[in-house]
Protein backbone atom coordinates (compact mmCIF):
# COMPACT_ATOMS: atom_id res chain seq x y z
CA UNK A 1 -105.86 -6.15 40.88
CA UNK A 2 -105.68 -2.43 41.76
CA UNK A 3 -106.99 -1.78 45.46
CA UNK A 4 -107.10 1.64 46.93
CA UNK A 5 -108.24 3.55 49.68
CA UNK A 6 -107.65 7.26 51.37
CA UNK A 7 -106.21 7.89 54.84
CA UNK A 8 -106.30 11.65 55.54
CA UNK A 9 -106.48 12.56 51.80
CA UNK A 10 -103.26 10.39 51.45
CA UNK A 11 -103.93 7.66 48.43
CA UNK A 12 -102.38 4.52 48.90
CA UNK A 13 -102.14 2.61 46.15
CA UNK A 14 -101.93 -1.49 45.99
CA UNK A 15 -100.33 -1.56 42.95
CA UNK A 16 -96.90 -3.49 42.68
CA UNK A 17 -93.74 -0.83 42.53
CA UNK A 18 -91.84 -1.48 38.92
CA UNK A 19 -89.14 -3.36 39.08
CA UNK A 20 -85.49 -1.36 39.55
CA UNK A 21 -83.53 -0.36 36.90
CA UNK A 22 -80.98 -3.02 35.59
CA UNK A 23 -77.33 -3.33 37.37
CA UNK A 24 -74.16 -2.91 35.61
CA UNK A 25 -71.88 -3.65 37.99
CA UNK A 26 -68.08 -1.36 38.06
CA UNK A 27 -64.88 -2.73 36.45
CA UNK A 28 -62.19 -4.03 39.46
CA UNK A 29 -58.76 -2.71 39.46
CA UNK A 30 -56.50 -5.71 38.54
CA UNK A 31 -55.82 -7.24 41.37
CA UNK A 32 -52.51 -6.23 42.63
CA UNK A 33 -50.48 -9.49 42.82
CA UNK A 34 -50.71 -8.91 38.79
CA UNK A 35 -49.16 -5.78 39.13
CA UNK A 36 -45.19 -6.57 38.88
CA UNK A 37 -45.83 -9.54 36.94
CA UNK A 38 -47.26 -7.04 33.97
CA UNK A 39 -44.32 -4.73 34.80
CA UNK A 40 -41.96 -7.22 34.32
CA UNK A 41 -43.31 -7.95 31.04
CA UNK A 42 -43.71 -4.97 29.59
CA UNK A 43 -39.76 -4.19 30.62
CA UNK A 44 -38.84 -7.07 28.79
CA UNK A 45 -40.33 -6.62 25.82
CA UNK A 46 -39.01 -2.74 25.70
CA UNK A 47 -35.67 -4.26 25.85
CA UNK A 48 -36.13 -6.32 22.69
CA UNK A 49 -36.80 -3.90 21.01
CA UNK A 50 -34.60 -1.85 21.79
CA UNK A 51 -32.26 -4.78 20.80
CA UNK A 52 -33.60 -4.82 17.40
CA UNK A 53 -33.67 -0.90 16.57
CA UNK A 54 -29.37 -1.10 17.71
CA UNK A 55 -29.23 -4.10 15.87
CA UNK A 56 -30.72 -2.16 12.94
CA UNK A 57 -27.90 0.75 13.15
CA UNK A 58 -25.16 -1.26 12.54
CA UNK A 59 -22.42 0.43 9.74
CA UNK A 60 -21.93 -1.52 6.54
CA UNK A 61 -17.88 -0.96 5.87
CA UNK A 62 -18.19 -2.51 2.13
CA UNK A 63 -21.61 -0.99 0.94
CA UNK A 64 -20.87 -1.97 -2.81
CA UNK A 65 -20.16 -5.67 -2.08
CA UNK A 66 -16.43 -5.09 -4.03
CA UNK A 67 -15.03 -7.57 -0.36
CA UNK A 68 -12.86 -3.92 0.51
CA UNK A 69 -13.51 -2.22 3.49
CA UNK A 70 -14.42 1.49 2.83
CA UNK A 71 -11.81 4.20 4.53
CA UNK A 72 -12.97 7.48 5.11
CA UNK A 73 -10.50 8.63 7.17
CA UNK A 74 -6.91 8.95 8.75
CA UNK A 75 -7.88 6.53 12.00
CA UNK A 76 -9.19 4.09 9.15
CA UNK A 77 -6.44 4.28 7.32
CA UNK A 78 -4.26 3.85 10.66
CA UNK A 79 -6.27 0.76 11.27
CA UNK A 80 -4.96 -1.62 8.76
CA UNK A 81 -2.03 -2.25 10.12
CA UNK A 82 -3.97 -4.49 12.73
CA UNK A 83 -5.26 -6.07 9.64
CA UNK A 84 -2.46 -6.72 7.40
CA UNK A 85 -4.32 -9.61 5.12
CA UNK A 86 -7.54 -7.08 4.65
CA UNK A 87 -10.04 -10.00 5.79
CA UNK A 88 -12.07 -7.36 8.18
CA UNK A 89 -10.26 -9.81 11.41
CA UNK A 90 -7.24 -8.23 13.30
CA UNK A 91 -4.09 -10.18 13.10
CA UNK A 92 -4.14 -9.79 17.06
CA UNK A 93 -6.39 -10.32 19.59
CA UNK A 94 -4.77 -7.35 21.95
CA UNK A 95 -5.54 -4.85 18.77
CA UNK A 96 -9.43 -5.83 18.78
CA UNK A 97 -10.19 -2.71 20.96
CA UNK A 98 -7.96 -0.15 18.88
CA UNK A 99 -9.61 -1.77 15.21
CA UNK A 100 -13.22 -1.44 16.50
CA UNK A 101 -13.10 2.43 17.75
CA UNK A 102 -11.76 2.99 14.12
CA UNK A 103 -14.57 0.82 12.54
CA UNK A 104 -17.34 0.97 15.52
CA UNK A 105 -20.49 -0.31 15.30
CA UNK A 106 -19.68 -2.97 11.95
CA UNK A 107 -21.81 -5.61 11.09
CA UNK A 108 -20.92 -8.64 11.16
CA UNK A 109 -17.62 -9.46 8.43
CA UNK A 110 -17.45 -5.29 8.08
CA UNK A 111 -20.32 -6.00 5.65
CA UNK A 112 -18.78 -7.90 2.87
CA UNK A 113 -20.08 -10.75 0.89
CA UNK A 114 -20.22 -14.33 2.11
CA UNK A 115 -16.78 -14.52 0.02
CA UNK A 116 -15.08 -11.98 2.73
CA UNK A 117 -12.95 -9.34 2.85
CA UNK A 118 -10.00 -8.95 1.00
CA UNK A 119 -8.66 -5.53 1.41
CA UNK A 120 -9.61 -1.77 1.98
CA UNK A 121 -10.38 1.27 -0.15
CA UNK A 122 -10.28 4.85 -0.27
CA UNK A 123 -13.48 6.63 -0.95
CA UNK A 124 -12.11 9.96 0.14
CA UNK A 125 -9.10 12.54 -0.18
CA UNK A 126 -7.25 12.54 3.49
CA UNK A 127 -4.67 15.02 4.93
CA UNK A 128 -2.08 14.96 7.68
CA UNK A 129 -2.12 18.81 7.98
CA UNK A 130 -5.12 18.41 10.67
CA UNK A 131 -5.12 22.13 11.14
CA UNK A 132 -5.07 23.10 7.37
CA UNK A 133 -1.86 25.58 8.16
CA UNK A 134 0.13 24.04 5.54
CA UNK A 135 2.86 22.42 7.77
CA UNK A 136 3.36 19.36 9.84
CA UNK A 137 3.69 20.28 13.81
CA UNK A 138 2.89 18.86 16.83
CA UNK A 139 0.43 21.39 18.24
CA UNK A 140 -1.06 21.61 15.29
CA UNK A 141 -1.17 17.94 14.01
CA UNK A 142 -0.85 16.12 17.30
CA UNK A 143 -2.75 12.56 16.00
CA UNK A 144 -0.10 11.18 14.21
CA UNK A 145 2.96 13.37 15.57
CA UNK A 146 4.18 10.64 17.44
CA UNK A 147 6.96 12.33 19.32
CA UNK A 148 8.04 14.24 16.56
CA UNK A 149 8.34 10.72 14.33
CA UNK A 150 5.31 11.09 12.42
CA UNK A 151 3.19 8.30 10.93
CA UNK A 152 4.29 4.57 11.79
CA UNK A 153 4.41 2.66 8.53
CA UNK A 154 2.15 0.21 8.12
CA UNK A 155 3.79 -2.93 8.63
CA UNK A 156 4.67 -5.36 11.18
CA UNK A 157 8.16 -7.44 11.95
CA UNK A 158 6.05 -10.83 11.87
CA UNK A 159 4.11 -9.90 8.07
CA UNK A 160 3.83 -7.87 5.66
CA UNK A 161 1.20 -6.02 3.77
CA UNK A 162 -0.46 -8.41 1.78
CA UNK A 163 -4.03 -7.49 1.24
CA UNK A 164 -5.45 -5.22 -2.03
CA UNK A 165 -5.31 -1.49 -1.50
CA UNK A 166 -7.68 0.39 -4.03
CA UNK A 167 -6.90 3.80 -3.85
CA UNK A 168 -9.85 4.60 -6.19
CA UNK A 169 -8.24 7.81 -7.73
CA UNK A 170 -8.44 9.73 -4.00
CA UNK A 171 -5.00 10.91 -2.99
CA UNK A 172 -3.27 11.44 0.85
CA UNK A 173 -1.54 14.31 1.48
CA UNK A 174 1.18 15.75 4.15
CA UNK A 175 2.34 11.88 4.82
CA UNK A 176 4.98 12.67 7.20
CA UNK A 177 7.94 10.86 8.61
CA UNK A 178 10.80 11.53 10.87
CA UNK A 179 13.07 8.56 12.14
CA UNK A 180 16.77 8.83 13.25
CA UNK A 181 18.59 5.60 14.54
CA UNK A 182 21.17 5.44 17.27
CA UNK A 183 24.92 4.90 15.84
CA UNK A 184 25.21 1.98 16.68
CA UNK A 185 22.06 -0.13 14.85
CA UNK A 186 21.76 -2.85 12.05
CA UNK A 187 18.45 -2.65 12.45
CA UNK A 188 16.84 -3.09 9.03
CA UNK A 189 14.08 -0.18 8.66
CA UNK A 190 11.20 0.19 6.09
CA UNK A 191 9.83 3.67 6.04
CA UNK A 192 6.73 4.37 3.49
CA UNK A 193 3.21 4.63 4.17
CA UNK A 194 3.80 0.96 3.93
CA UNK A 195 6.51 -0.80 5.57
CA UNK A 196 6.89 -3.13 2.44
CA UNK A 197 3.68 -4.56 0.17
CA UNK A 198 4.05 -8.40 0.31
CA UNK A 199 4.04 -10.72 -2.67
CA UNK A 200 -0.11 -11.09 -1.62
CA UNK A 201 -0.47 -7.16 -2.09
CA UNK A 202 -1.75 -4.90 -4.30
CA UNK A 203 -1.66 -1.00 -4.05
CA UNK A 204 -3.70 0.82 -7.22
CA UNK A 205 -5.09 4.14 -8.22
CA UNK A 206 -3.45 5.81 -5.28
CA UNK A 207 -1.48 9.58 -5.02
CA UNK A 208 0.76 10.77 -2.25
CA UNK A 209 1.27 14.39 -1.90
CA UNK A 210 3.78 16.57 -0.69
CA UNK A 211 5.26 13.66 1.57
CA UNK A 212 7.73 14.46 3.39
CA UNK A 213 10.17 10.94 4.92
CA UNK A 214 13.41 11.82 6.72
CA UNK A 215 15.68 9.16 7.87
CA UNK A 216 18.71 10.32 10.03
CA UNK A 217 21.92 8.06 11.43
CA UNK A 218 25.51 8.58 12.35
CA UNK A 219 25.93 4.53 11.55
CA UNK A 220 27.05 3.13 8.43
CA UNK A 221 26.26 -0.09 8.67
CA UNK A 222 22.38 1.01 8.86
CA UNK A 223 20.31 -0.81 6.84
CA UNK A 224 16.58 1.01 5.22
CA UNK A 225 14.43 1.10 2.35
CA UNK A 226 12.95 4.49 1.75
CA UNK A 227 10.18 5.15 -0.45
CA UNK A 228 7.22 7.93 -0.32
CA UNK A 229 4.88 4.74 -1.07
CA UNK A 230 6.67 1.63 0.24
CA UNK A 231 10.13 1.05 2.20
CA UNK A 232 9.95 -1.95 -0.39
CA UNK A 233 7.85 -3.55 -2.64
CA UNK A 234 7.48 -7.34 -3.19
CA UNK A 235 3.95 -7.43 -4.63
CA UNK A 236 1.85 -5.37 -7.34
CA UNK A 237 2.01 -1.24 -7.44
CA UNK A 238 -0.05 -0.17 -10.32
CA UNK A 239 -1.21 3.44 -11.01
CA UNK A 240 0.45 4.97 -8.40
CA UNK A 241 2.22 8.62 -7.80
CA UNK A 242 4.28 10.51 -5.10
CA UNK A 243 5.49 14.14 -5.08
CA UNK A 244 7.12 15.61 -2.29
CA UNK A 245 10.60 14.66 -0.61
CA UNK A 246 12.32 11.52 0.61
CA UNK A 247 15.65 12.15 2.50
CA UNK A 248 18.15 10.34 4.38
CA UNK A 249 20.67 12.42 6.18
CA UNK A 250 23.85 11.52 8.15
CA UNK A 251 26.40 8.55 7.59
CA UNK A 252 27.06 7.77 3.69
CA UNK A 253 25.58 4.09 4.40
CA UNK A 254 25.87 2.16 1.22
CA UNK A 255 23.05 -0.43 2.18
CA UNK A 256 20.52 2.51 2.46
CA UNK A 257 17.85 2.28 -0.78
CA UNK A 258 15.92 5.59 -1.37
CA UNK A 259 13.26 6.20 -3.92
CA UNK A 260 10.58 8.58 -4.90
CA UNK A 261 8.14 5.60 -4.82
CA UNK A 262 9.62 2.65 -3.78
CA UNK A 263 13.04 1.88 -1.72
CA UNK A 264 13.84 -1.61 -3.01
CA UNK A 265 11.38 -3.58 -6.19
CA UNK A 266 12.38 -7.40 -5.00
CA UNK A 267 11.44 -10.66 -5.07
CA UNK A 268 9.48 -10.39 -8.44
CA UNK A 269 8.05 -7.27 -7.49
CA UNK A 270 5.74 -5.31 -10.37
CA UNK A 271 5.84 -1.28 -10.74
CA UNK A 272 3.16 -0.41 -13.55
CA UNK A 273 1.65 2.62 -14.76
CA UNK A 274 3.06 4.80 -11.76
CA UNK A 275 5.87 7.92 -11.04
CA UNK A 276 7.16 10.26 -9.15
CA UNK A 277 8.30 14.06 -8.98
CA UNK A 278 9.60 13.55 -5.41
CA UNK A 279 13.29 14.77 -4.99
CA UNK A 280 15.04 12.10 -3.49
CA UNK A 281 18.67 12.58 -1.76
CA UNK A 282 20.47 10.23 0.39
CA UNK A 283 24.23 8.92 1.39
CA UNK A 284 23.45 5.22 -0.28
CA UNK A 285 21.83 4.12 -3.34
CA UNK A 286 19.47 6.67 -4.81
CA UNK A 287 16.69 6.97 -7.70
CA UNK A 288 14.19 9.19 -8.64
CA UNK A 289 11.70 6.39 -9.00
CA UNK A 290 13.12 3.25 -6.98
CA UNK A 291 16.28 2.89 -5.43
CA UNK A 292 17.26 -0.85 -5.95
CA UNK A 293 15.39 -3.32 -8.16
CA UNK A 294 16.76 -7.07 -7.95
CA UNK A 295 14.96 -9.84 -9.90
CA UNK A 296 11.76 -7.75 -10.31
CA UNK A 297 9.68 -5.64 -13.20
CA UNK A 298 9.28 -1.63 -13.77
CA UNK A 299 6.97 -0.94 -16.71
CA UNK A 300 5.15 2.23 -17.58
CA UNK A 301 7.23 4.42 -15.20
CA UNK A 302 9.03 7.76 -15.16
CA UNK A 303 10.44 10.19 -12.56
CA UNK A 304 11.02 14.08 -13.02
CA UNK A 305 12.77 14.98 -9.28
CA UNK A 306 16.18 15.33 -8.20
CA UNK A 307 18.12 11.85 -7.54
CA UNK A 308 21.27 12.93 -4.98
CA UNK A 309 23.50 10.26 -3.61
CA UNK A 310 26.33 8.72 -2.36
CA UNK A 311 27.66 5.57 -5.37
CA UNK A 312 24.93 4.38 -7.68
CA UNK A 313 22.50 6.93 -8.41
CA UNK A 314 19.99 6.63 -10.90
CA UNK A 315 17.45 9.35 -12.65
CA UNK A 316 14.65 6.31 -12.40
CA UNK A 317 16.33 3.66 -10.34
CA UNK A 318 19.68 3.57 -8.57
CA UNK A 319 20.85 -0.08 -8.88
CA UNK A 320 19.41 -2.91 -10.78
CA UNK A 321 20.66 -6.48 -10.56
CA UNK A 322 18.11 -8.60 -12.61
CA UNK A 323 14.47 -8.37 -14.22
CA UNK A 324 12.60 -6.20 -16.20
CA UNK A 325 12.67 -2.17 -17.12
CA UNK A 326 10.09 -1.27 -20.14
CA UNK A 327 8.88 1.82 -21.30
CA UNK A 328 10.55 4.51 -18.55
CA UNK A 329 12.24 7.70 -18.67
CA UNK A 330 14.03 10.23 -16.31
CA UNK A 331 14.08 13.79 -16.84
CA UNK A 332 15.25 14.88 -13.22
CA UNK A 333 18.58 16.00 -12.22
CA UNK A 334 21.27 13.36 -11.02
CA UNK A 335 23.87 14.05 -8.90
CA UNK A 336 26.70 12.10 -6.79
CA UNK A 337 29.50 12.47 -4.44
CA UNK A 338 30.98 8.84 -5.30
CA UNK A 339 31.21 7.22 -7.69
CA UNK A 340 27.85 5.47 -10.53
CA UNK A 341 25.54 7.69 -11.55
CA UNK A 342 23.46 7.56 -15.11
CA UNK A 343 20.48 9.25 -15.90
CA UNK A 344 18.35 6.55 -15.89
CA UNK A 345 20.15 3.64 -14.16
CA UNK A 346 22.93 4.29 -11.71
CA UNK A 347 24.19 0.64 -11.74
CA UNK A 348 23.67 -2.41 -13.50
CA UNK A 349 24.87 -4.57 -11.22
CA UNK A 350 24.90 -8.27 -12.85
CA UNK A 351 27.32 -9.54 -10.11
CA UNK A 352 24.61 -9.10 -7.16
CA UNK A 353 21.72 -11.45 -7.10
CA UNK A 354 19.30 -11.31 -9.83
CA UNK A 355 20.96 -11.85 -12.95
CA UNK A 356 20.78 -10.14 -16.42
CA UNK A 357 18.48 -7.17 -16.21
CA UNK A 358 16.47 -6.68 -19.36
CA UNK A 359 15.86 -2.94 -20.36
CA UNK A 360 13.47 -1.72 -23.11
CA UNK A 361 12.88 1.81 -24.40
């Protein structure tokens, strides 16, 4: 009921006011007791995923599955040696640091199969000559100068190498090595880009060029194996070439084995499908291809360098005492100062260990 009435011209109505607009009331702030509990949170989960994206970037070493760890470079290639049975583990605990700044960030196994790792391959050329001048110095190739010594073959006194080394057709170049003994050591030395390949190893489809291996003593009672490949070979070298030079200079030590390739082919030892143009001189037992081979097979093999020595120098091998030669020949020059030369075979020496050697044409 509307009532009304006028005071002074002023209307006053009765009639209710409307009713006030709705209320909506303001969002709170969280209340701050929440506030380092959500911090702490969110923190956490940034770190797991930032976890995840590192785990993510992790290098695959075999990305073909073939269980051989890929080399790309010289440090690679250095690496082995910690790793002598190619399974991706090193042989050493007190190596672990050195292996993983060559291979860093590797997943778990270097990437191979569930069957594992069982050697290393070459998917690259590589080159000593860091500087690309041509020649081996050590301002200008300081990595692997080693105090004027050069590269350390791979090889240890406590194993050998006995893990697969595909060389996939890819070739190293400017391997160089510079060792002289004191007069008065027996030490036995094995100089090579591998100290010797065990009766486990294989080394394929690999070239060495330009190599140059010097071995210098005043003793001569030293005993080495010298070989632009291998010091000495007791396991499988199959499609495999050196050019360059392998020298030994000093005492005329009879018990020093030099070869283009391979110092001493033992122990059943296979050479297949491989050669070498290296010129090869030395005071001992010299060959174009292999120095010594005892008990052990050389098939598919020639060698067109210079074989100089002391006694029992060979065009292709300097001694042999046993095994298998097939399908070889020798065009280099051969030259002594004592006495057993030939131009394939120095020596075949039936009376050392070994046996009857069989040789084929």
């Amino acid at each position: 009921m509307k009532h009304s009435f006028v005071i002074n011209k002023l209307t006053i109505s009765s009639t209710p006011p409307p009713p006030p607009p709705p209320h909506f009331p303001r969002h709170k702030k969280p209340c701050s007791v929440l506030t380092p509990i959500l911090s702490t949170v969110f923190f956490a989960l940034s770190a797991l995923f930032s976890h995840t994206a590192l785990a993510q970037t992790t290098t695959d070493y075999d990305t073909d599955d073939n269980q051989l760890i890929e080399i790309s470079n010289l440090a690679q290639l250095n690496a082995i040696r910690w790793d002598l049975d190619g399974d991706g583990q090193v042989d050493s605990s007190s190596n672990s640091a050195s292996y993983t700044t060559a291979f860093p960030d590797a997943q778990a196994s270097m990437g191979c199969p569930s069957s594992g790792c069982i050697g290393y391959e070459l998917t690259t050329d590589l080159d000593f000559d860091e500087d690309g001048d041509g020649a081996i110095t050590e301002t200008g190739d300081p990595t692997y100068w080693n105090g004027s010594r050069g590269w350390i073959p791979i090889f240890s006194s406590r194993s050998h190498f006995n893990a697969t080394f595909e060389g996939n057709g890819n070739t190293i170049s400017n391997l160089f090595i510079n060792f002289t003994t004191p007069s008065e050591t027996t030490r036995t030395l094995n100089l090579g880009l591998f100290g010797i390949v065990g009766t486990l190893g294989k080394v394929q489809n690999l070239g060495l060029k330009k190599v140059k291996i010097t071995q210098s003593t005043n003793s001569i009672y030293q005993i080495s194996q010298i070989g632009g490949l291998a010091g000495g070979n007791e396991g499988n070298i199959t499609s495999c070439y050196v050019t360059g030079e392998v020298t030994q200079a000093g005492a005329k030590a009879p018990n020093i084995k030099l070869g283009g390739l391979v110092g001493v082919n033992g122990n059943k030892g296979k050479i297949t499908k491989s050669y070498s143009t290296a010129n090869v001189q030395g005071g001992g037992v010299v060959g174009g291809l292999v120095g010594s081979s005892s008990d052990s097979t050389i098939r598919v093999a020639y060698a067109t360098g210079s074989a100089q020595g002391g006694h029992r120098v060979g065009g292709l091998v300097g001694m042999v005492s046993g095994g298998i030669i097939d399908s070889v020949y020798s065009i280099g020059r051969v030259r002594r100062t004592g006495w057993s030369r030939g131009g394939l075979i120095g020596i075949q020496a039936t009376h050392f260990s070994g046996g009857a050697s069989e040789i084929r044409s």
